[in-house]
N, C-alpha and C. Protein backbone atom coordinates (compact mmCIF):
# COMPACT_ATOMS: atom_id res chain seq x y z
N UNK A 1 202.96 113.39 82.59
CA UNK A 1 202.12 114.49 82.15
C UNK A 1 200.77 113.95 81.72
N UNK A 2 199.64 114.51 82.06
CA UNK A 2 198.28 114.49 82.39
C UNK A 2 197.94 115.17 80.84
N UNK A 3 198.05 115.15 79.74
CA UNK A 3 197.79 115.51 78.45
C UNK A 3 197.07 115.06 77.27
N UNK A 4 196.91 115.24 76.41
CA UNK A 4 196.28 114.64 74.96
C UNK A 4 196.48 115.67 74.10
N UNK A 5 196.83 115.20 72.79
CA UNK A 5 196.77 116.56 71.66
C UNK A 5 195.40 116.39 71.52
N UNK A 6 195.61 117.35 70.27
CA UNK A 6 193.97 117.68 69.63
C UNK A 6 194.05 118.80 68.75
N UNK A 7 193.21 117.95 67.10
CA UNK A 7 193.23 119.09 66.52
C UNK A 7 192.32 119.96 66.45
N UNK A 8 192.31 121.35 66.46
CA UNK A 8 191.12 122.70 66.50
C UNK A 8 191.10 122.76 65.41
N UNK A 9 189.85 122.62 64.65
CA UNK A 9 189.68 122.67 63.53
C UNK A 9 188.93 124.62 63.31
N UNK A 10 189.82 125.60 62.89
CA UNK A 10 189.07 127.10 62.53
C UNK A 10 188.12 127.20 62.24
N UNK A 11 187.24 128.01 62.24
CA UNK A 11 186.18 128.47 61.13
C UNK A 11 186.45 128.20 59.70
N UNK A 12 187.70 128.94 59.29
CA UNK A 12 188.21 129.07 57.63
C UNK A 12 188.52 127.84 57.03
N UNK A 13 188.43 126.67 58.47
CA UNK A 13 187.95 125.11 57.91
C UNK A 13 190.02 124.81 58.42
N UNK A 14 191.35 125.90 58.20
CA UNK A 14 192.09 125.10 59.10
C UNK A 14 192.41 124.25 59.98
N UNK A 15 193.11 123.94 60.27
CA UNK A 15 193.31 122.72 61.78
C UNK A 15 194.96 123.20 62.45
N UNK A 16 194.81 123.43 63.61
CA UNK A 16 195.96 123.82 64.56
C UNK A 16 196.29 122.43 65.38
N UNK A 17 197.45 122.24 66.00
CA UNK A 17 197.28 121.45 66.28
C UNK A 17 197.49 121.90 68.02
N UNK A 18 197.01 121.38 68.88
CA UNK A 18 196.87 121.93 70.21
C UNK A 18 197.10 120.64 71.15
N UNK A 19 197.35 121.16 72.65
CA UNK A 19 197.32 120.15 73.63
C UNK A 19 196.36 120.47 74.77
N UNK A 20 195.70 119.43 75.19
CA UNK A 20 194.97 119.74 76.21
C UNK A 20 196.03 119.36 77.52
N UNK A 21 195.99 120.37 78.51
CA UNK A 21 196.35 119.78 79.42
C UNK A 21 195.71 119.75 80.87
N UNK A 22 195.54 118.39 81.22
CA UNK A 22 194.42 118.50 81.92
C UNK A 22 194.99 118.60 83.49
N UNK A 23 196.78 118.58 83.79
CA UNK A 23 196.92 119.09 84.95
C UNK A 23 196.79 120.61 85.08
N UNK A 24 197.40 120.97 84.25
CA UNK A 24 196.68 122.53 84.16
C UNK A 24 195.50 123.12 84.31
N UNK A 25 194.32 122.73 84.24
CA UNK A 25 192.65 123.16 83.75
C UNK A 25 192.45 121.81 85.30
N UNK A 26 191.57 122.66 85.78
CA UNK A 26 190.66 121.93 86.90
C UNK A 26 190.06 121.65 86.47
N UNK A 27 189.11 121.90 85.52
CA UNK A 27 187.65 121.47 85.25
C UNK A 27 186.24 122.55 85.44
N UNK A 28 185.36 121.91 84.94
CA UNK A 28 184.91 120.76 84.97
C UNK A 28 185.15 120.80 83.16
N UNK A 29 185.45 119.48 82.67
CA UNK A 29 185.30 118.83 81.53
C UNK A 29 183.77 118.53 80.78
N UNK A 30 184.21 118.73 79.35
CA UNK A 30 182.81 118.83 78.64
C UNK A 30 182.41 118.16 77.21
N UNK A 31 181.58 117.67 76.98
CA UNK A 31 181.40 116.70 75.91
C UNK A 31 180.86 117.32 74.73
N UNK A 32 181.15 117.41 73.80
CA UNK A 32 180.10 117.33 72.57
C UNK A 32 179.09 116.70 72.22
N UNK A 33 178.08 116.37 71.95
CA UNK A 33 177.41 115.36 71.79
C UNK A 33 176.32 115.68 70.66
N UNK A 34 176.00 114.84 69.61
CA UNK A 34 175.72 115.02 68.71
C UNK A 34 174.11 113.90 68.73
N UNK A 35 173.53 114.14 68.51
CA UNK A 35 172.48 112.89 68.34
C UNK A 35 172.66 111.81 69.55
N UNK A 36 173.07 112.11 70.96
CA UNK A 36 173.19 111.75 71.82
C UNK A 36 174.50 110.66 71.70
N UNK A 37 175.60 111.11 70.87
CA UNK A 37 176.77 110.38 71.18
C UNK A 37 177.69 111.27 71.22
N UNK A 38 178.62 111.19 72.19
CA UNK A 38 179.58 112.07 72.33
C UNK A 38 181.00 112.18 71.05
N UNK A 39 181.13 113.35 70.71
CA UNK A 39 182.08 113.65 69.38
C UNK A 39 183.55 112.85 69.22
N UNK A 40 184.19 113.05 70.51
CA UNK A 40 184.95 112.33 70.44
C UNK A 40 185.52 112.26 72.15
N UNK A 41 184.77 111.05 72.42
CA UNK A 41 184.60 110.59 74.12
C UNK A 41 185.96 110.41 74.55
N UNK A 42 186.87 110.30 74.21
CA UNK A 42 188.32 109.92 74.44
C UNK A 42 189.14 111.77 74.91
N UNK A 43 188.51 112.62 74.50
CA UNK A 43 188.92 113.82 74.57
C UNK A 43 187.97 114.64 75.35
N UNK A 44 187.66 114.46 76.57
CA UNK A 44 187.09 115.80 77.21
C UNK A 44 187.67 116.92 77.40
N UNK A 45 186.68 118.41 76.78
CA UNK A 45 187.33 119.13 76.44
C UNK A 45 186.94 120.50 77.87
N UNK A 46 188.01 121.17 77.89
CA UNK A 46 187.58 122.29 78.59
C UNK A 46 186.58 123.21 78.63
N UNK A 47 185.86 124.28 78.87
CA UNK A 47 184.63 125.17 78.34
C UNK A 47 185.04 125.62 77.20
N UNK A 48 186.31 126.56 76.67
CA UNK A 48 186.55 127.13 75.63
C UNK A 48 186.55 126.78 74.44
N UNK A 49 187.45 124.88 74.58
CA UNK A 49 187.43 124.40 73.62
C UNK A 49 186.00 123.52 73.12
N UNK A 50 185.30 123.22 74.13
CA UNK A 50 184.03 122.72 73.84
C UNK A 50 182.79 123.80 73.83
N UNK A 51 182.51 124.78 73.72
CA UNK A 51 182.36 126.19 73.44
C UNK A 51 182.38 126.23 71.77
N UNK A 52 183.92 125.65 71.24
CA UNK A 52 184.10 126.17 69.79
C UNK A 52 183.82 125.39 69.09
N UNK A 53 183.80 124.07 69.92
CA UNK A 53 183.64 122.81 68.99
C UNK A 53 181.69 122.49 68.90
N UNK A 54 181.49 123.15 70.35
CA UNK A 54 179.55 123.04 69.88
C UNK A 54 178.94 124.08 68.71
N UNK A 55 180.05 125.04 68.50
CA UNK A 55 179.53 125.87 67.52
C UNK A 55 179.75 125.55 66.09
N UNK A 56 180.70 125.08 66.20
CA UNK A 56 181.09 124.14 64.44
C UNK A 56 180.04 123.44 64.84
N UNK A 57 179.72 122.27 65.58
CA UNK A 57 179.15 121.52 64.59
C UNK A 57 177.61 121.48 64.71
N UNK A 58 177.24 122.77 65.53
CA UNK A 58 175.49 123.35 65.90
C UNK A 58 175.86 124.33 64.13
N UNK A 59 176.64 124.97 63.61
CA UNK A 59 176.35 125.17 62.83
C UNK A 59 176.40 124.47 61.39
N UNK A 60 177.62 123.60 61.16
CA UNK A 60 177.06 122.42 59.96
C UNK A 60 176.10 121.83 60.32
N UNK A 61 175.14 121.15 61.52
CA UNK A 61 174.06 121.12 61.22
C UNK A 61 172.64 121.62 61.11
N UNK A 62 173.01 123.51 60.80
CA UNK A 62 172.18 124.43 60.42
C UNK A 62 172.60 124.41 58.72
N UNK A 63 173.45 124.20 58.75
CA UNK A 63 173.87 124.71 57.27
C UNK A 63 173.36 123.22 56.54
N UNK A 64 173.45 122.19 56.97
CA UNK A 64 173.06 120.97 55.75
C UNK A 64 171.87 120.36 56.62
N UNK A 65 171.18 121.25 57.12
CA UNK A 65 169.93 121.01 57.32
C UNK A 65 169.49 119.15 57.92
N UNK A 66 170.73 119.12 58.64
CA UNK A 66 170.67 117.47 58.87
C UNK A 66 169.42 116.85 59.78
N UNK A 67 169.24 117.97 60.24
CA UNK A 67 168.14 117.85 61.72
C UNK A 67 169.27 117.40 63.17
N UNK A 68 169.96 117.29 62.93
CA UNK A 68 170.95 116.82 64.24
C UNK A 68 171.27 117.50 65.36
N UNK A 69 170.55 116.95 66.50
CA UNK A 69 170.54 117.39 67.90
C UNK A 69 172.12 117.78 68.26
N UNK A 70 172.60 119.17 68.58
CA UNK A 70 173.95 119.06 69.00
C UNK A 70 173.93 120.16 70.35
N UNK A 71 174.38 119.62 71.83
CA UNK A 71 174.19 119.61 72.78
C UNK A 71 175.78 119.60 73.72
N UNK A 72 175.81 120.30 75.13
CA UNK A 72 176.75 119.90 75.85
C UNK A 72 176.72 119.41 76.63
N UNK A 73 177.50 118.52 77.04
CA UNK A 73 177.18 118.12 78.71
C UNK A 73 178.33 117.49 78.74
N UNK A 74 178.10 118.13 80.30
CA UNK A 74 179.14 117.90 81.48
C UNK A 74 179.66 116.46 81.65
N UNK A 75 181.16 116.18 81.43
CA UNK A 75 181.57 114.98 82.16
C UNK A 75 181.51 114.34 83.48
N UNK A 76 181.28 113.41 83.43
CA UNK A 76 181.17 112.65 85.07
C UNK A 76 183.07 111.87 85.55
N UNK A 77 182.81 111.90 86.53
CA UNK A 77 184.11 111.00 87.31
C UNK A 77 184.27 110.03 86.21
N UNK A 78 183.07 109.02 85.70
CA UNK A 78 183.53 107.80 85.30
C UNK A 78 183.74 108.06 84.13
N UNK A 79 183.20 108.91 83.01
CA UNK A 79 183.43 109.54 81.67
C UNK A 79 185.07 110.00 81.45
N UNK A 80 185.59 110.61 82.77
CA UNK A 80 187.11 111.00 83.27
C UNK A 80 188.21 109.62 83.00
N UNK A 81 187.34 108.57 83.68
CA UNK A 81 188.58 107.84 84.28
C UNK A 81 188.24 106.78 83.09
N UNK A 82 187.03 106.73 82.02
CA UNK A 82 186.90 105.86 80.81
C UNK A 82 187.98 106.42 79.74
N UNK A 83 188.19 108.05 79.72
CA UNK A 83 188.91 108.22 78.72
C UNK A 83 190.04 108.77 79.04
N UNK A 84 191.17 107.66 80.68
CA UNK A 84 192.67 107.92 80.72
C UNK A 84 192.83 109.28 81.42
N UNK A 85 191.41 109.79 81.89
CA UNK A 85 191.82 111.00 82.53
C UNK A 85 192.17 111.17 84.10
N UNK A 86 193.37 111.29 84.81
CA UNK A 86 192.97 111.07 85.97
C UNK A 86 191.95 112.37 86.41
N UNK A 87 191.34 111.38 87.67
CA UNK A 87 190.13 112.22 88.14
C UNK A 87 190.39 113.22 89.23
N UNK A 88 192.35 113.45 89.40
CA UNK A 88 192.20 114.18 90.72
C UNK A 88 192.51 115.45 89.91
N UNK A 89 193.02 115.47 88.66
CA UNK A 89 193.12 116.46 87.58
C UNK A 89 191.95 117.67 87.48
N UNK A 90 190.74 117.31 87.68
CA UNK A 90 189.63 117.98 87.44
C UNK A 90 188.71 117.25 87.32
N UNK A 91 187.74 118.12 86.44
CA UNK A 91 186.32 117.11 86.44
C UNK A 91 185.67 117.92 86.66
N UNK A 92 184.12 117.08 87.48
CA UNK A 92 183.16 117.82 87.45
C UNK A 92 182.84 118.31 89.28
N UNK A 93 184.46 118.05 89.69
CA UNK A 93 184.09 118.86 91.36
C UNK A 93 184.17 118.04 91.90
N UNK A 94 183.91 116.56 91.93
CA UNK A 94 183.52 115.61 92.77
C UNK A 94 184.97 115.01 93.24
């Protein structure tokens, strides 16, 4: 199985605990990236979940005024196969 957990951290500041599964989800896979480093590079996340996770943390850094660039972008083949993902799973099409 083609998987990773992961915790979703709520709005109300909870944490669920979830699985990605990446034979399930084609892709394309998606990064967080914060001040030009990715949140947590070992976990590329689907649109939905990287969707919820750019909004946490585009909004703590509205709320503590950090100045911190927070951005998405798209995984590559080699971003896939750096963090254990196989690449025939999904990705970015290629």
């Amino acid at each position: 199985m083609n998987s990773k957990p992961m915790l979703a951290v709520n709005s109300d500041g909870s944490a669920d605990l979830t699985v990605i599964d990446y034979d399930a989800s084609s892709g394309p896979y998606w990064y967080v990236v914060v001040d030009d480093t990715p949140v947590c590079p070992d976990r590329p996340l689907p649109l939905p979940y990287a969707l919820h996770e750019f909004q946490r943390h585009a909004k703590e850094a509205i709320d503590t005024d950090s100045g911190e660039v927070v951005e998405l972008a798209q995984c590559t083949a080699e971003d896939l196969e750096w963090a254990g993902i196989s690449v025939g799973s999904g990705g970015d099409g290629e």
